[in-house]
C-alpha atoms as a PDB file:
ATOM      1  CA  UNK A   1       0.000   0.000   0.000  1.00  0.00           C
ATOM      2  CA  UNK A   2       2.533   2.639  -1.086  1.00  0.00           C
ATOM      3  CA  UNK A   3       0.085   4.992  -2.881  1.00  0.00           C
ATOM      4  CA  UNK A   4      -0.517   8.553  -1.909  1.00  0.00           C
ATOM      5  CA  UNK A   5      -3.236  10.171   0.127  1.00  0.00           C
ATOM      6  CA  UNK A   6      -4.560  11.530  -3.447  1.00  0.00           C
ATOM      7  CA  UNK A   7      -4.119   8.228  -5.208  1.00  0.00           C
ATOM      8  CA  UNK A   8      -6.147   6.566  -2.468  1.00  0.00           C
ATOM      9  CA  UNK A   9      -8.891   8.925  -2.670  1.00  0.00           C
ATOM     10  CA  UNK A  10      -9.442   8.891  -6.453  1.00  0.00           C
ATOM     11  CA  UNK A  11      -9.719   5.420  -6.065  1.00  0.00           C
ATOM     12  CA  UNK A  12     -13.248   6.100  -4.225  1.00  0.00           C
ATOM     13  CA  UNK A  13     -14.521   7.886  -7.553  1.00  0.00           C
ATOM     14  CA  UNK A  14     -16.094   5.465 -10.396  1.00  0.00           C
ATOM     15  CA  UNK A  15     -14.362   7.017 -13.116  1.00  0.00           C
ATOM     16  CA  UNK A  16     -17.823   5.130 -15.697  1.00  0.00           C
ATOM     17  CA  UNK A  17     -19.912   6.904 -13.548  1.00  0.00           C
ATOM     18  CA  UNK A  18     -18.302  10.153 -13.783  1.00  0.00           C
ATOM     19  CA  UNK A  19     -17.599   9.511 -17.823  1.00  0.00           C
ATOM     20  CA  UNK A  20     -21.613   8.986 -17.935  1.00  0.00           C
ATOM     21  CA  UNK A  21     -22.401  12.645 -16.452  1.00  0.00           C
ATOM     22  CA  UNK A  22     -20.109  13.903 -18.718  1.00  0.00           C
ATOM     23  CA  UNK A  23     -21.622  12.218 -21.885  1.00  0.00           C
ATOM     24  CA  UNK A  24     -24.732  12.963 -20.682  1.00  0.00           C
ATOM     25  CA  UNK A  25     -24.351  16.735 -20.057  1.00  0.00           C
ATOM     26  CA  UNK A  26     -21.708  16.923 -23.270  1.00  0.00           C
ATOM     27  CA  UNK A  27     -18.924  17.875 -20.936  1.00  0.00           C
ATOM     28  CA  UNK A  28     -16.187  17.755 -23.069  1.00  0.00           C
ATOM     29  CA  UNK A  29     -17.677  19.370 -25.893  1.00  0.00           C
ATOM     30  CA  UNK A  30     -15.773  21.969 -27.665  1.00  0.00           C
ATOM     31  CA  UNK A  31     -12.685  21.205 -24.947  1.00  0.00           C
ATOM     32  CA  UNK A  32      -9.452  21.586 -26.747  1.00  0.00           C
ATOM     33  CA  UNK A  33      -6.741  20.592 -24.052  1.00  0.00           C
ATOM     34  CA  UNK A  34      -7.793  19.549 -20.816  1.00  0.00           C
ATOM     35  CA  UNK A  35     -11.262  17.158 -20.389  1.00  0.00           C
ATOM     36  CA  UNK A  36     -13.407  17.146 -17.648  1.00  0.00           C
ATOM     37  CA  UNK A  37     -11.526  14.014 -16.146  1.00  0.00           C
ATOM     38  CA  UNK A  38      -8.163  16.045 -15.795  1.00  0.00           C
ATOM     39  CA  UNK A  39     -10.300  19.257 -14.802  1.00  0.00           C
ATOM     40  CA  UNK A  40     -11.707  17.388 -11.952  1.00  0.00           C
ATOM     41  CA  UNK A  41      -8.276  15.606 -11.048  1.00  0.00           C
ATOM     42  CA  UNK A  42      -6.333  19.127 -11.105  1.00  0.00           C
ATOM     43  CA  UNK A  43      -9.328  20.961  -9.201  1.00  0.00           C
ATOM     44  CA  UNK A  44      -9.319  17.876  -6.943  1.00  0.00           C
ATOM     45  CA  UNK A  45      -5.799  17.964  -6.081  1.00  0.00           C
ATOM     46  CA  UNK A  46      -5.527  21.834  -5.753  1.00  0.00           C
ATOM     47  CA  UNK A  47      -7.789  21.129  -3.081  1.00  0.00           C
END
């Protein structure tokens, strides 16, 4: 168990689920370098 605090904690977040709001609510649309995914990982570790 050599992960990191962060590692551990994304591991709590069903990355289908959070790929099926995104479809849903055309998240990435029009996105040209970052997708929602890495938006929420960056925002996520900022915090």
């Amino acid at each position: 168990m050599n992960q990191t605090v962060f590692a551990q904690f994304m591991e709590l977040i069903p990355r289908h689920e959070f790929n099926k709001c995104v479809r849903r609510y055309r998240g990435n649309y029009r996105t040209r370098h970052f997708s929602c995914w890495d938006q929420f990982l960056s925002m996520s570790f900022a915090q």
